[in-house]
Protein backbone atom coordinates (compact mmCIF):
# COMPACT_ATOMS: atom_id res chain seq x y z
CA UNK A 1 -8.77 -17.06 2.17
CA UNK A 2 -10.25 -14.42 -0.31
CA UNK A 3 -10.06 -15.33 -4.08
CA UNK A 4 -8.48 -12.18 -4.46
CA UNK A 5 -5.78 -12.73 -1.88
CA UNK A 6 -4.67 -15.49 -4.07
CA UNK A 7 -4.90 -13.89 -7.19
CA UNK A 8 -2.57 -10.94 -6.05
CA UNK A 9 -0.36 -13.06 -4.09
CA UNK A 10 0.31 -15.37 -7.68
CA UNK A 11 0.28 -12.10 -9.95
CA UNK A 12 3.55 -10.87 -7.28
CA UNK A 13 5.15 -14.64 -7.56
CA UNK A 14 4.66 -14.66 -11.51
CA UNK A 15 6.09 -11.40 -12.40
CA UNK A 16 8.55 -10.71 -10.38
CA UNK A 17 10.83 -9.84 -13.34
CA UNK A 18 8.90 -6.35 -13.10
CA UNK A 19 7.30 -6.00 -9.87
CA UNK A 20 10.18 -6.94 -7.82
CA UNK A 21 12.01 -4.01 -9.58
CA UNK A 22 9.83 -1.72 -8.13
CA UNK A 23 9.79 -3.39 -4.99
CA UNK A 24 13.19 -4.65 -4.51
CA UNK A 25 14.13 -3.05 -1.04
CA UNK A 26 11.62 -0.85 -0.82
CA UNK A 27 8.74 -0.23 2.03
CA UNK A 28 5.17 -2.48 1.38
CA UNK A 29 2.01 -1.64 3.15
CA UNK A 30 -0.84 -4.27 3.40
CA UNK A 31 -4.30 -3.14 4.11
CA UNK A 32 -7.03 -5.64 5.00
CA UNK A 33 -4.71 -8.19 4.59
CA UNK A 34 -6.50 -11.03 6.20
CA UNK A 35 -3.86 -13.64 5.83
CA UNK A 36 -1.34 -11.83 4.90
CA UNK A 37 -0.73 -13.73 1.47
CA UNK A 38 -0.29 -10.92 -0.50
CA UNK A 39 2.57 -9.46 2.02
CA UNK A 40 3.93 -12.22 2.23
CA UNK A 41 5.06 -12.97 -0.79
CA UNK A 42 6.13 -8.87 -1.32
CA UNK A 43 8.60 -10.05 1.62
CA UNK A 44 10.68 -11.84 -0.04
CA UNK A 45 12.22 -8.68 -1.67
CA UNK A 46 10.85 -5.68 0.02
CA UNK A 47 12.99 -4.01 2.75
CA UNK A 48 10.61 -3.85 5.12
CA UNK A 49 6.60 -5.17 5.28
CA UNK A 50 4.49 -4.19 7.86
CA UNK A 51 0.71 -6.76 7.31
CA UNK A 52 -2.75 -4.88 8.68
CA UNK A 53 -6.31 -5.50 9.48
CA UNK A 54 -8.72 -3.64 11.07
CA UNK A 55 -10.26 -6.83 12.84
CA UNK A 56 -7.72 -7.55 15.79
CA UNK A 57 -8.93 -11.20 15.96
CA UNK A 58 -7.24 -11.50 13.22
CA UNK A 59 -3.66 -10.47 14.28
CA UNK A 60 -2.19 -13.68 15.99
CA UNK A 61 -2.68 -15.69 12.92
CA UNK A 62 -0.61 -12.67 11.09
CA UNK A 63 1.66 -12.31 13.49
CA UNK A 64 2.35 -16.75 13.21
CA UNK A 65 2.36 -16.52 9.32
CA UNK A 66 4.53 -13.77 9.48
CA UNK A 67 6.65 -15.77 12.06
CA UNK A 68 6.58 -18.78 9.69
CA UNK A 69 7.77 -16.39 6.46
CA UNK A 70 10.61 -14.70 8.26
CA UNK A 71 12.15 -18.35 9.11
CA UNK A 72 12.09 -19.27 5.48
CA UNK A 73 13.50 -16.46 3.96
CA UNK A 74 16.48 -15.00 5.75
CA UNK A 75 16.44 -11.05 5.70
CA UNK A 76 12.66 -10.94 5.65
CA UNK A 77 11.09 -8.09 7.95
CA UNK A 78 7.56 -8.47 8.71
CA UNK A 79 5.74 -6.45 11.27
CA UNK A 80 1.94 -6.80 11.95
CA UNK A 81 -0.31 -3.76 13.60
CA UNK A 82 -3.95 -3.14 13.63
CA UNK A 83 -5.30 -0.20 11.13
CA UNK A 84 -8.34 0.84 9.99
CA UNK A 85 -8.43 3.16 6.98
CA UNK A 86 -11.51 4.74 7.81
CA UNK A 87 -9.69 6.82 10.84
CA UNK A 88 -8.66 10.73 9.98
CA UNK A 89 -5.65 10.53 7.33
CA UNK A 90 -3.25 12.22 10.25
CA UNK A 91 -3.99 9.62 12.81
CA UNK A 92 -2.67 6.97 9.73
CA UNK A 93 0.31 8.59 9.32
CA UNK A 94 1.43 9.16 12.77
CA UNK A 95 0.71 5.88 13.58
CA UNK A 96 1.95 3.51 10.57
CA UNK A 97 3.74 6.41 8.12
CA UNK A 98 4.61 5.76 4.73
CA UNK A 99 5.04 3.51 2.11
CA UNK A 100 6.91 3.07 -1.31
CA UNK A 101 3.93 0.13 -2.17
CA UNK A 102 0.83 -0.92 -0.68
CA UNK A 103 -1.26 -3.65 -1.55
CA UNK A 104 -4.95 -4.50 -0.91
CA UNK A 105 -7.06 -7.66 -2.05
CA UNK A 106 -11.30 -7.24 -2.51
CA UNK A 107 -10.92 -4.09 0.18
CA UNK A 108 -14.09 -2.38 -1.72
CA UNK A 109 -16.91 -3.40 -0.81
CA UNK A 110 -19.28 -0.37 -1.73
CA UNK A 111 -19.07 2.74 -3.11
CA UNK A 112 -19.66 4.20 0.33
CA UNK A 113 -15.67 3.13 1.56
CA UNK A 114 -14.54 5.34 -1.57
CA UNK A 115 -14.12 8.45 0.55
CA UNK A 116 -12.50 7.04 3.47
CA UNK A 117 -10.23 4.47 1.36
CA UNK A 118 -8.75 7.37 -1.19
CA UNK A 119 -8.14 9.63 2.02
CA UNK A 120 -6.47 6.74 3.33
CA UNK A 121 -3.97 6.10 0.65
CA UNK A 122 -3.46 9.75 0.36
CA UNK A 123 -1.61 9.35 3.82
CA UNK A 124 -0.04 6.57 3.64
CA UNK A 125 1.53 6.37 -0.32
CA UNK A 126 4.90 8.00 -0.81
CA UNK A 127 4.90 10.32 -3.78
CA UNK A 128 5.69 8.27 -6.98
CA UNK A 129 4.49 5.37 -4.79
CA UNK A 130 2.37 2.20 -5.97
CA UNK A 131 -1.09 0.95 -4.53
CA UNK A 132 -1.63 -1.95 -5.75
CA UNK A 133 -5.10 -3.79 -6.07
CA UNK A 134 -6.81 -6.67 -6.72
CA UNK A 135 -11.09 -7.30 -6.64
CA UNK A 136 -13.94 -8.88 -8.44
CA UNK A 137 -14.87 -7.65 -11.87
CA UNK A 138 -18.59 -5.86 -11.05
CA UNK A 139 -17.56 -5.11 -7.73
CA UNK A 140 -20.11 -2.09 -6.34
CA UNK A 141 -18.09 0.86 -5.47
CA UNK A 142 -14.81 0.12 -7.72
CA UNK A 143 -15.68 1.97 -10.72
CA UNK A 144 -16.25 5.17 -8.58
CA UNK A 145 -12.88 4.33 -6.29
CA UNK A 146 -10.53 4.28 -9.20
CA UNK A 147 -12.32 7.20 -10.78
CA UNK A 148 -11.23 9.27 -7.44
CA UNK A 149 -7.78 8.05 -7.25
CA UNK A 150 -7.87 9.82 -11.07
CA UNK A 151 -9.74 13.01 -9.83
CA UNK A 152 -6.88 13.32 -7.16
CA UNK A 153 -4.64 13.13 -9.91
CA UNK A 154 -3.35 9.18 -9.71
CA UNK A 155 -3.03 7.34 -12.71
CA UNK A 156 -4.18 4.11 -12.92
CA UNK A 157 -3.85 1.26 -15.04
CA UNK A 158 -5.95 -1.76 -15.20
CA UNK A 159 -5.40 -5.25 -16.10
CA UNK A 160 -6.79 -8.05 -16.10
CA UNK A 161 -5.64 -11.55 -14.92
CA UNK A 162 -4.63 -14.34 -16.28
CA UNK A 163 -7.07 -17.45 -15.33
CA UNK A 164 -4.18 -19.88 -14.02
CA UNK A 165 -3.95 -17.19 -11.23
CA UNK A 166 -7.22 -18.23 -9.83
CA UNK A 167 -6.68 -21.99 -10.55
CA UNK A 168 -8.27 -24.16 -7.46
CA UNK A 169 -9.53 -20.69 -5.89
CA UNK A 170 -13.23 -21.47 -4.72
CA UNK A 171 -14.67 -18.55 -6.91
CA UNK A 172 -16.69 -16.55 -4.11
CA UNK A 173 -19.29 -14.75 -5.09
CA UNK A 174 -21.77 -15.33 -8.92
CA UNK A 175 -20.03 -15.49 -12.24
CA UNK A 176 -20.42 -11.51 -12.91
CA UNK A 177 -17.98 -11.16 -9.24
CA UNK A 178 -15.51 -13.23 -10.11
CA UNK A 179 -12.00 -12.29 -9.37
CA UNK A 180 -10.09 -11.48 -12.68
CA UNK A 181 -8.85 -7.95 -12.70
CA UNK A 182 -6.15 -5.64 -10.93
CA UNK A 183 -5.37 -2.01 -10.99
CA UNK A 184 -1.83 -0.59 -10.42
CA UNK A 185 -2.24 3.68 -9.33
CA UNK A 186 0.68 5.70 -9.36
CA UNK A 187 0.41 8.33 -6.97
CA UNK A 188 1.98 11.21 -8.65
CA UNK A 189 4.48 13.91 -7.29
CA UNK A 190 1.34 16.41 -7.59
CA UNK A 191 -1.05 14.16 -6.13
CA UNK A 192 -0.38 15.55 -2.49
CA UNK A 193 -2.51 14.15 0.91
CA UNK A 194 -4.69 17.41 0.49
CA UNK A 195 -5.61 16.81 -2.97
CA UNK A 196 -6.78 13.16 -1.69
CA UNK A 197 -8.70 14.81 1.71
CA UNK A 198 -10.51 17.36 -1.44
CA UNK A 199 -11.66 14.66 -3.17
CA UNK A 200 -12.82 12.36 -0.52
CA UNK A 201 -14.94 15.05 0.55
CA UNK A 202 -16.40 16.07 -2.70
CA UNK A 203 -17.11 11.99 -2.41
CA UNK A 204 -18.67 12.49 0.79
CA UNK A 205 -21.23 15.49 -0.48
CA UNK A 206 -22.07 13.32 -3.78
CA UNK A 207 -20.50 15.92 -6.27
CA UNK A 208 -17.74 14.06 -7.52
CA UNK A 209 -17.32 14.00 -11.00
């Protein structure tokens, strides 16, 4: 279980005062979700969750923690399918569609996913949606991610986390890549899927901004 996957899991618990109010009923996408923790926690108030990994060995143990959460809470709606955000934005939406929130813990990993990933969430965010992330402070690659989601005019706002979040996490990773911030990015009524596909290429030819 990634430090991160905690963290964000926690962050949903402990302010649920706010975030539930934007999530109350509504639609939550998890990407890389490992897991699940994250997603399952959003659950508990969302209308509808659906948990996803691009490794399908990791699947059964969704689908059984998924299993476990829709026992417990009465109502909850969990659904578990493989995706990789890397595949064409198009393919994304036909398969999985569209979602009011989606959450991701630690999913970048280099500045070379920052393409793929904002393409990605270009397809699969509903305008005036919420992705919702959390990842190591010094992370490679997050820095030039967030400053993409901006270029394809998303704003973003970024916190960081209280330290009782990460209490008994294992701390992966040195002291500069520890787990202590997360970003929320409103994707705006003018920040359309093309203007995400633009600037995931301009990331792909090195001439972002």
């Amino acid at each position: 279980v990634w430090d991160a996957g905690v963290a964000l899991a926690r962050w949903i618990d402990t302010h649920a005062a706010g975030f539930d109010a934007a999530m109350d009923r509504k639609e939550v996408l998890e990407i890389g979700a490992g897991v699940g923790l994250p997603g399952l926690c959003a659950a508990r108030s969302a209308r509808r969750v659906r948990l996803t990994d691009a490794e399908e060995q990791l699947l059964p143990n969704l689908r059984h923690n998924a299993a476990i959460t829709e026992q417990e809470h009465a109502g909850a709606l969990i659904e578990v399918e493989a995706l990789n955000w890397s595949s064409p934005p198009e393919e994304l939406r036909r398969a999985h569609g569209s979602y009011d929130v989606v959450l991701a813990a630690d999913v970048v990993y280099s500045s070379g996913c920052v393409g793929g990933l904002t393409a990605a969430l270009g397809a699969l965010v509903r305008e005036n949606g919420l992705f919702v992330q959390c990842f190591p402070a010094g992370r490679h690659g997050q820095q030039d991610f967030l400053r993409a989601l901006q270029q394809a005019e998303w704003s973003c706002d970024v916190q960081q986390l209280e330290a009782a979040l990460l209490h008994g996490c294992s701390h992966q990773g040195s002291e500069d890549e520890e787990v202590r911030t997360l970003s929320l990015c409103c994707k705006h009524a003018g920040a359309d899927e093309t203007e995400s596909l633009n600037v995931a290429s301009q990331v792909a030819e090195g001439v972002l901004g």
